[in-house]
PDB file of N, CA and C in Angstrom:
ATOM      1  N   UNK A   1      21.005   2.713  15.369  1.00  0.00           N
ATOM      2  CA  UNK A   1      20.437   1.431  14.944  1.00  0.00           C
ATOM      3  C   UNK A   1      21.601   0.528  14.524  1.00  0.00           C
ATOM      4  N   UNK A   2      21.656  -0.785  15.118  1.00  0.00           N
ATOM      5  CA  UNK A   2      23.086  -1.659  14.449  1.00  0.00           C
ATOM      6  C   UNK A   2      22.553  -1.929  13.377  1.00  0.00           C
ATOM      7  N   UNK A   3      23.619  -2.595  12.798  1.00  0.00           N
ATOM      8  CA  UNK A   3      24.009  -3.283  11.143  1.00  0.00           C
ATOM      9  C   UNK A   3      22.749  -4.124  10.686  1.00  0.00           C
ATOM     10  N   UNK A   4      22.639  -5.106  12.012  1.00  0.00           N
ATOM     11  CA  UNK A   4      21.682  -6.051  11.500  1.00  0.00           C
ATOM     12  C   UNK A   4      20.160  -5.688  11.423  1.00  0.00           C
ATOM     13  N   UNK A   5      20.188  -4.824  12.406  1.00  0.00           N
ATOM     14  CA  UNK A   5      18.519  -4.165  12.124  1.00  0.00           C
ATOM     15  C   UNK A   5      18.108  -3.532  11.257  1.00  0.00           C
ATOM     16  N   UNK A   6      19.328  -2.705  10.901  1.00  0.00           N
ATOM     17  CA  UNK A   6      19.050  -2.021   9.345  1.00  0.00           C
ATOM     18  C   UNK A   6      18.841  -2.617   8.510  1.00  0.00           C
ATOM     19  N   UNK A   7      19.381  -3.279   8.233  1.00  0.00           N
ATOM     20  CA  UNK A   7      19.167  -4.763   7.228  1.00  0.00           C
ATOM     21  C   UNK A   7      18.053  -5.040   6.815  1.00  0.00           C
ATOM     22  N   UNK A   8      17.288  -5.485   8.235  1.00  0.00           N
ATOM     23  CA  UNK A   8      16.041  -6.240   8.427  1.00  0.00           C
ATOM     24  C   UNK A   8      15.065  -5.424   7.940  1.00  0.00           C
ATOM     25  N   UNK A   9      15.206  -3.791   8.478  1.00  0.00           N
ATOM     26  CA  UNK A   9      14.222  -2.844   8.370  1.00  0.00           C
ATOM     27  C   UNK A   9      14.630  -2.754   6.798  1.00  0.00           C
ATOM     28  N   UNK A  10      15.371  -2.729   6.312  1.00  0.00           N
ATOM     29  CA  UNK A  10      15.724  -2.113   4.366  1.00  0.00           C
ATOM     30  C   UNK A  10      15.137  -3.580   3.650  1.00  0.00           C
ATOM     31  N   UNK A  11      15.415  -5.269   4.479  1.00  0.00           N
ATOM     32  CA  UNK A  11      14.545  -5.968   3.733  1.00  0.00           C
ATOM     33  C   UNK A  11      13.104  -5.949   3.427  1.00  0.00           C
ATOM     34  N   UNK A  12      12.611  -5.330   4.657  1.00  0.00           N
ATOM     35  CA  UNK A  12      11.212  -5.819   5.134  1.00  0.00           C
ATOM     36  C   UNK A  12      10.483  -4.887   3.811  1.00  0.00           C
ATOM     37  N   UNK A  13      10.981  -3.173   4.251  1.00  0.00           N
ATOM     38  CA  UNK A  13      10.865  -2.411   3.392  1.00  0.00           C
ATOM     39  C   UNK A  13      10.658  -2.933   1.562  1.00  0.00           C
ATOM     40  N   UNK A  14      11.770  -3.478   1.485  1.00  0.00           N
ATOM     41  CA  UNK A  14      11.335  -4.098   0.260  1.00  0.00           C
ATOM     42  C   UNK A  14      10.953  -4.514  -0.266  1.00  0.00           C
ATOM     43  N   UNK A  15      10.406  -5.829   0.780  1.00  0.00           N
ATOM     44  CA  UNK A  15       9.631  -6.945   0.701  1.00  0.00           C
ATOM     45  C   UNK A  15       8.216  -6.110   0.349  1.00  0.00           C
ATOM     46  N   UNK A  16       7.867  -5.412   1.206  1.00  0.00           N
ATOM     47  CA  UNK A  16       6.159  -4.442   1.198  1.00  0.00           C
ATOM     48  C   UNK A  16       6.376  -3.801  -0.314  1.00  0.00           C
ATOM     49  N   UNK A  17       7.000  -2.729  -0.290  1.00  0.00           N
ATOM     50  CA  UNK A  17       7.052  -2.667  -1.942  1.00  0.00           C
ATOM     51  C   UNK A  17       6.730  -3.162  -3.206  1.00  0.00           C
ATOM     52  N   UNK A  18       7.511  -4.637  -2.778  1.00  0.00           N
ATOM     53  CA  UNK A  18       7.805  -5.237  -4.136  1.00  0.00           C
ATOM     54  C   UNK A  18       5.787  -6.292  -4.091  1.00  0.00           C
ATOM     55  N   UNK A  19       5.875  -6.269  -2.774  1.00  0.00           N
ATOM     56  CA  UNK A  19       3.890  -6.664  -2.865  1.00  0.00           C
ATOM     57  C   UNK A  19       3.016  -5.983  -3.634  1.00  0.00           C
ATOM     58  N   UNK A  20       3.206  -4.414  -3.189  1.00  0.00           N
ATOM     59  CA  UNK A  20       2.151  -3.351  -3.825  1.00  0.00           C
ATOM     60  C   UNK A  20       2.382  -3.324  -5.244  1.00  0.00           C
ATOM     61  N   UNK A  21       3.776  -3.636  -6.028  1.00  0.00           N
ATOM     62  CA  UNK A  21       3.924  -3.225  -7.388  1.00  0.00           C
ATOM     63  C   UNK A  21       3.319  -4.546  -7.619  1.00  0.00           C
ATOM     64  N   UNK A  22       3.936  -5.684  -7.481  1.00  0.00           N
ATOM     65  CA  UNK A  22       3.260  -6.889  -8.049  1.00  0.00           C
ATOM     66  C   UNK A  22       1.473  -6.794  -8.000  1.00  0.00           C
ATOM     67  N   UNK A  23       0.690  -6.523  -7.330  1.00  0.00           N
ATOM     68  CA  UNK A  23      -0.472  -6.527  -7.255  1.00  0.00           C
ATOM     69  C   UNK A  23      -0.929  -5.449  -7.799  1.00  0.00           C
ATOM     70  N   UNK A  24       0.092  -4.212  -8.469  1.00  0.00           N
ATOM     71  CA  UNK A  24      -0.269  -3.413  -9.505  1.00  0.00           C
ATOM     72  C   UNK A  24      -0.364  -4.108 -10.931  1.00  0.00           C
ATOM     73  N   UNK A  25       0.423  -4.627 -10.675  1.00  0.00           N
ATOM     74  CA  UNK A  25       1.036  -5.479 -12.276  1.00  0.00           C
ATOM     75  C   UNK A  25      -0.307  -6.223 -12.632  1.00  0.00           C
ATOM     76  N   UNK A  26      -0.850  -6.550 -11.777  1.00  0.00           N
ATOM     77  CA  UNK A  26      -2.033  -8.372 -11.495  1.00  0.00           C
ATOM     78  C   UNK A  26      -3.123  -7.014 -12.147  1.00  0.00           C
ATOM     79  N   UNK A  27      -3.677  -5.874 -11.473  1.00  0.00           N
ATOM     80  CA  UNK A  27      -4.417  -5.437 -11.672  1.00  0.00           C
ATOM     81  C   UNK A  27      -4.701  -4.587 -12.942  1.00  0.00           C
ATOM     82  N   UNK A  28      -3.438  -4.318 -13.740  1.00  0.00           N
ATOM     83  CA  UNK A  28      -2.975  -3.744 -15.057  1.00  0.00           C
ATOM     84  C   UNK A  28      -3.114  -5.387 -15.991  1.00  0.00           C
ATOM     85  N   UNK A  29      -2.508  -5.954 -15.682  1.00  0.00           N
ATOM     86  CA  UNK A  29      -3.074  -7.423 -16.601  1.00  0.00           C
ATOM     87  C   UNK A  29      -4.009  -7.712 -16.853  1.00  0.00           C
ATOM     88  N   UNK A  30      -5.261  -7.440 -15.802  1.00  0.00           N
ATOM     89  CA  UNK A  30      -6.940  -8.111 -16.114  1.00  0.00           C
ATOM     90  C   UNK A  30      -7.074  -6.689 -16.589  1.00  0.00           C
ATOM     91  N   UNK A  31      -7.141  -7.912 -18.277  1.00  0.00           N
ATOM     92  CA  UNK A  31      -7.798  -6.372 -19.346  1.00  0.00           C
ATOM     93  C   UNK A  31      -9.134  -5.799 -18.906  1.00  0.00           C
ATOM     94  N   UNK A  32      -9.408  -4.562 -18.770  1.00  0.00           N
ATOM     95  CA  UNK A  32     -11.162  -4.405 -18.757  1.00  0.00           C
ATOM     96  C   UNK A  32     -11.796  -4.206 -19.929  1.00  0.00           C
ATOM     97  N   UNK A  33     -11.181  -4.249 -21.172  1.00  0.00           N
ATOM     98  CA  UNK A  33     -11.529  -3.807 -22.527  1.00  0.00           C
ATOM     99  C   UNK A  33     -12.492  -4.908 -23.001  1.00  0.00           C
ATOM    100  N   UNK A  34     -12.847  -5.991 -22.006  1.00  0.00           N
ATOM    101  CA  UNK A  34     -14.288  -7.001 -22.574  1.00  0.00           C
ATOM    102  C   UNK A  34     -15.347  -6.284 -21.789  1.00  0.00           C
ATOM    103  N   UNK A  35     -15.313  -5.584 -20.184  1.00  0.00           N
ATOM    104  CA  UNK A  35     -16.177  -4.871 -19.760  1.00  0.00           C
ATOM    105  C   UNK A  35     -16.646  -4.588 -20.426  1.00  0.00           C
ATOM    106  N   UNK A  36     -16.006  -3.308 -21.097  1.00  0.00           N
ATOM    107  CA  UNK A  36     -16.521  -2.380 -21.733  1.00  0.00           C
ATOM    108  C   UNK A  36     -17.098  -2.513 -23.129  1.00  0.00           C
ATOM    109  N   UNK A  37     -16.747  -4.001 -23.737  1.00  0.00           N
ATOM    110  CA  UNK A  37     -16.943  -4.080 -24.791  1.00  0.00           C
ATOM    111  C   UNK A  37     -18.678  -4.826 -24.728  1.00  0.00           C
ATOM    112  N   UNK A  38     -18.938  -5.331 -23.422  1.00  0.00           N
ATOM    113  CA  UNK A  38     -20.168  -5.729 -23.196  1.00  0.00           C
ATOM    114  C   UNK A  38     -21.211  -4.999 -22.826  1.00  0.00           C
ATOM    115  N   UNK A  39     -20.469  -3.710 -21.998  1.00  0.00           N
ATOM    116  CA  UNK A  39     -21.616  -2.714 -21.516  1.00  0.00           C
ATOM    117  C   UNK A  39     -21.549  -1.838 -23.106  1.00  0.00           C
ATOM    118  N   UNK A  40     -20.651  -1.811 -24.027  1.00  0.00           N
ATOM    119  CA  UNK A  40     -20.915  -1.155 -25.172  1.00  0.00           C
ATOM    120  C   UNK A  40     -22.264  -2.048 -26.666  1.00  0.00           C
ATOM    121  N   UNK A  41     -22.091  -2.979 -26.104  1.00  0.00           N
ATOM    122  CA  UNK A  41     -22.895  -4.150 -26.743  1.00  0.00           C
ATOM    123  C   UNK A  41     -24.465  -3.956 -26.206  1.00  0.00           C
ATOM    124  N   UNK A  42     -24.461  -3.581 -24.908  1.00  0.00           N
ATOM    125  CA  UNK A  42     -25.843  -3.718 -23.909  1.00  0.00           C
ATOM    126  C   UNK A  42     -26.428  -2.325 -24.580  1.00  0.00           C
ATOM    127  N   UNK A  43     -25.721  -1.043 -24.796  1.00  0.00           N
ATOM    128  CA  UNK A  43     -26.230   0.194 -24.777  1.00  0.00           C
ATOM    129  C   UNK A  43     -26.616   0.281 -26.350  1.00  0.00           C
ATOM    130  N   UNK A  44     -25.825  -0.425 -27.298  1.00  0.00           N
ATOM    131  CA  UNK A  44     -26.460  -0.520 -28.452  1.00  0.00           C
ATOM    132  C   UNK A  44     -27.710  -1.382 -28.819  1.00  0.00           C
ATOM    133  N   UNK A  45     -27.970  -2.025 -28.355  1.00  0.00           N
ATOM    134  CA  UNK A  45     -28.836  -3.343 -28.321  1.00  0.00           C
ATOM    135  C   UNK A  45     -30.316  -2.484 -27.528  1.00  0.00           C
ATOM    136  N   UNK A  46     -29.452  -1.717 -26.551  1.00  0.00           N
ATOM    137  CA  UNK A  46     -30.837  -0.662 -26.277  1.00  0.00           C
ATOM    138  C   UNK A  46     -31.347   0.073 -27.035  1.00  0.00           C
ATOM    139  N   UNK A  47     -30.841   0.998 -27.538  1.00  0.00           N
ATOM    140  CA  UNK A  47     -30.877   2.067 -28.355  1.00  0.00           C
ATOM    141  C   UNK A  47     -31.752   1.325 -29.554  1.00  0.00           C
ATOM    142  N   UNK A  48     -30.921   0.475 -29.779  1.00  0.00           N
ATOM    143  CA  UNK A  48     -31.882  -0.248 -31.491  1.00  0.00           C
ATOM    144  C   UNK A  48     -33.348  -0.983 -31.023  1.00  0.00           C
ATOM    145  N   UNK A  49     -33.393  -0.797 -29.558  1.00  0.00           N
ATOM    146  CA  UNK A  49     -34.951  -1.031 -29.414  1.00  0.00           C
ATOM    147  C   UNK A  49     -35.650  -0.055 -29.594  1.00  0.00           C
ATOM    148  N   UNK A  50     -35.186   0.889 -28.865  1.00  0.00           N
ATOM    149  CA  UNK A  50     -35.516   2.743 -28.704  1.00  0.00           C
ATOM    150  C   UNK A  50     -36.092   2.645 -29.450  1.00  0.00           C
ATOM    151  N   UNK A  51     -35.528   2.829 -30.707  1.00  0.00           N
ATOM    152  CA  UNK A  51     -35.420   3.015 -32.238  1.00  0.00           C
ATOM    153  C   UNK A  51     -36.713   2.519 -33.400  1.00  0.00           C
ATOM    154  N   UNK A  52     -36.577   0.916 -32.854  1.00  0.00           N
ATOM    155  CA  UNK A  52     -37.684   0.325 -33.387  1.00  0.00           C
ATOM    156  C   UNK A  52     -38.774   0.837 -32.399  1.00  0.00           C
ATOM    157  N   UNK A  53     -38.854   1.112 -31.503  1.00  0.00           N
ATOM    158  CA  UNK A  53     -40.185   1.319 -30.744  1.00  0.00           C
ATOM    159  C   UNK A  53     -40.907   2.367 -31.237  1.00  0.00           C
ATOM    160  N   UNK A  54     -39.679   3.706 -31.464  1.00  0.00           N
ATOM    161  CA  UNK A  54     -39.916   5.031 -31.914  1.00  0.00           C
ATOM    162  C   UNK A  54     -40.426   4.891 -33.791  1.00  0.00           C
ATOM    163  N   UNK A  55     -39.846   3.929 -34.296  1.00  0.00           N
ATOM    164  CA  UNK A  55     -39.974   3.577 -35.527  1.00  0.00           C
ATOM    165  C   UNK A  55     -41.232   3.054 -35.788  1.00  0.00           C
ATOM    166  N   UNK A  56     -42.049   2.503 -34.897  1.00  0.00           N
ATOM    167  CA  UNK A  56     -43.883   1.852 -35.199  1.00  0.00           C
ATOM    168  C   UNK A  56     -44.635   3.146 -34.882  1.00  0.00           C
TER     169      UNK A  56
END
């Protein structure tokens, strides 16, 4: 393989890499800790119906 193709092939290479980590990064940034803090909100809000229902 000459000089310059190697090159190209070790940029390109890098280039793909440095995509997949960045779009790791993007996907580690969007906290999910409001998800969960809403489906934890939904399951209590159930339960305390349960509760009162079981409670009459």
């Amino acid at each position: 393989m000459s000089r310059p193709m190697l090159l190209v092939f070790l940029l390109l290479i890098f280039i793909i890499t440095s995509q997949f980590e960045w779009r790791q990064q993007l996907v580690n940034d969007i906290d999910p800790t409001p998800g969960i803090t809403s489906r934890q909100q939904q399951l209590s809000k159930r339960e305390e119906a349960v509760k009162e229902k079981v409670g009459r």
